[in-house]
Protein backbone atom coordinates (compact mmCIF):
# COMPACT_ATOMS: atom_id res chain seq x y z
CA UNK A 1 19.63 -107.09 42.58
CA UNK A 2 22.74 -106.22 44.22
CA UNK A 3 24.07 -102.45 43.32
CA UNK A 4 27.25 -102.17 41.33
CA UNK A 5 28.62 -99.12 42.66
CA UNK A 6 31.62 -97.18 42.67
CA UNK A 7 33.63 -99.74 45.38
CA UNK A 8 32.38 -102.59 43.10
CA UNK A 9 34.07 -100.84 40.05
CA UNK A 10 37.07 -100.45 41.48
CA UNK A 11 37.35 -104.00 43.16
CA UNK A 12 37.03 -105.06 39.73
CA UNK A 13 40.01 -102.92 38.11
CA UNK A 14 41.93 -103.95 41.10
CA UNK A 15 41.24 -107.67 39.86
CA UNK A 16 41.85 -106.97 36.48
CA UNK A 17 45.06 -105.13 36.61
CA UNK A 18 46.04 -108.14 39.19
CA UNK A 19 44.76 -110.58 36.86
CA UNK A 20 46.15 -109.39 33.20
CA UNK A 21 48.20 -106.76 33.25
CA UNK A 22 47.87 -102.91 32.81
CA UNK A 23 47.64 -102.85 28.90
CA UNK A 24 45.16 -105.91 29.00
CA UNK A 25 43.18 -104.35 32.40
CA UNK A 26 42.63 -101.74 29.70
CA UNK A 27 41.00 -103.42 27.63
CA UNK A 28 38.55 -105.36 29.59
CA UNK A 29 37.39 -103.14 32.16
CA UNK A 30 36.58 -100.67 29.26
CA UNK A 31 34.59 -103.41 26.91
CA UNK A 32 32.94 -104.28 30.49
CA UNK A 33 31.50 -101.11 31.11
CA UNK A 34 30.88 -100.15 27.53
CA UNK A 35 28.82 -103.20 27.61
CA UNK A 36 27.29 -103.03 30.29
CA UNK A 37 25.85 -99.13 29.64
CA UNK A 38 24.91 -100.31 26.06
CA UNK A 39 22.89 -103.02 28.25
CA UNK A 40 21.35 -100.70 30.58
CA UNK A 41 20.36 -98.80 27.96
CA UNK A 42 22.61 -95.75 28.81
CA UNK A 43 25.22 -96.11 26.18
CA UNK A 44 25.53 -92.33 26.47
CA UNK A 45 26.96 -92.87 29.99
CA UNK A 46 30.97 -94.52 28.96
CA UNK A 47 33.17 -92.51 28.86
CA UNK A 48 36.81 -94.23 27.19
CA UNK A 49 38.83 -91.56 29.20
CA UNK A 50 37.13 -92.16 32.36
CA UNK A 51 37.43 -95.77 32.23
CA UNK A 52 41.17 -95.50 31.53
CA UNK A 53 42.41 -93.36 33.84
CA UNK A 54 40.61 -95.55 36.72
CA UNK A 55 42.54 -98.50 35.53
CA UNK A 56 45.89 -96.46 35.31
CA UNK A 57 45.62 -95.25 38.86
CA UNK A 58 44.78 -98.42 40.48
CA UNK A 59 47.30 -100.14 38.40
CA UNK A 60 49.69 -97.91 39.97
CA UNK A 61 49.08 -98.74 43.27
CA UNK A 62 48.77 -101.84 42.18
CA UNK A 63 52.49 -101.86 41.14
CA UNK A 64 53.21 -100.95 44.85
CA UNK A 65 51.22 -103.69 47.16
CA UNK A 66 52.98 -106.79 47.78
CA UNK A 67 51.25 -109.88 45.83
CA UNK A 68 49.39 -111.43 48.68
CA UNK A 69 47.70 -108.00 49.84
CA UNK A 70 43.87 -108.63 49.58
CA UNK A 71 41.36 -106.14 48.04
CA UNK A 72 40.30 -104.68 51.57
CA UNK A 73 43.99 -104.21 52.49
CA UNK A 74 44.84 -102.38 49.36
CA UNK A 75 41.80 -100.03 49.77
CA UNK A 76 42.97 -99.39 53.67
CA UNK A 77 46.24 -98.05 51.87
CA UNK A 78 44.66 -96.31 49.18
CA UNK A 79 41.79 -94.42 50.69
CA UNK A 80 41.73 -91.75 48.34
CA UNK A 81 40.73 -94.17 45.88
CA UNK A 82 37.38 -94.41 46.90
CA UNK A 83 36.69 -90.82 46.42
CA UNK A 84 34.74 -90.87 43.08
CA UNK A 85 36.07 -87.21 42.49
CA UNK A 86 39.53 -88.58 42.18
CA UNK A 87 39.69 -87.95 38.34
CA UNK A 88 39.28 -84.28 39.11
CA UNK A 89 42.61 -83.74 40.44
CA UNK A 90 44.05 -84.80 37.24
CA UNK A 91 41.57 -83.76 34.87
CA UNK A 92 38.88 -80.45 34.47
CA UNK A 93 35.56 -81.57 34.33
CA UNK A 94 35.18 -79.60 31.10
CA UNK A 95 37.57 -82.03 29.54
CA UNK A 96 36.29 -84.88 30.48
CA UNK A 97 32.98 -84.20 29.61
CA UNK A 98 33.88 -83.42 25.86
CA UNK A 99 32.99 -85.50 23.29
CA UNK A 100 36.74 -86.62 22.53
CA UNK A 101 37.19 -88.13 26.11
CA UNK A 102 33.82 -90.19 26.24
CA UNK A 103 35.37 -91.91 22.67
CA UNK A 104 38.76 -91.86 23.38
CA UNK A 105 41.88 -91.53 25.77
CA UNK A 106 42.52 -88.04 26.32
CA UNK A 107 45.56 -87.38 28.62
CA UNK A 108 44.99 -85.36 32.29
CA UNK A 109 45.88 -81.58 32.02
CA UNK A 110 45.98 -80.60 35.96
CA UNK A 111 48.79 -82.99 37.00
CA UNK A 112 50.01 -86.19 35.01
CA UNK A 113 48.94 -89.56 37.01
CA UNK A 114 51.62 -90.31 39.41
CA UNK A 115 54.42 -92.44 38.23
C-alpha cells in the first residue's frame, strides 16, 4: 500500500482548493481526514485547526499561481510548503495541541496567515 504522506496531503488541498473553492476545500479536506483517522483507528489524531490552516495557506498560494500551473510547479514556488513545521510559525505548539484546536478552528497567535 502506497504511503499517504505529508506531500500527498498537500497535493490533495492543492486539488481541492483548485477544485471547490476555499470555503468548500474546507470542508472536504477536513471530513477526509477526520475520516480517514476514525478509519485507521486513530480518531485521536485530527486535529480541526490543523486541517484548516493547511487548506488556508495553500489556498493562498493558490490565489497567486496562474490556472494552468501544475501541482509540481506550484510546489517549486512554494517550497516552504513542504516543511511539515510550517504551522509553527503561525501557531505555538501548546495551542495547537489543546483540546479546543483538535475540535475546532482556533486562530494563529505568532503571526496571522499571510494575506
Amino acid at each position: 500500500m502506497t504511503r499517504f504522506g505529508h506531500r500527498e496531503h498537500v497535493h490533495f488541498t492543492w486539488f481541492a482548493v483548485r477544485c471547490f473553492g476555499l470555503p468548500v476545500a474546507i470542508d472536504v479536506v477536513s471530513d477526509s481526514i477526520q475520516r480517514t483517522a476514525r478509519y485507521a483507528g486513530a480518531p485521536q489524531k485530527y486535529n480541526a485547526t490543523v486541517s484548516r490552516a493547511w487548506v488556508e495557506l495553500v489556498a493562498h498560494h493558490v490565489a497567486e499561481a496562474d490556472a494552468d500551473e501544475d501541482f509540481d510547479a506550484f510546489l517549486a514556488r512554494n517550497p516552504a510548503l513542504m516543511d511539515k513545521r510550517l504551522l509553527l510559525r503561525f501557531y505555538r505548539s501548546a495551542t495547537l495541541a489543546r483540546s479546543e484546536a483538535r475540535t475546532g478552528w482556533v486562530e494563529p497567535d505568532l503571526a496571522p496567515f499571510p494575506a
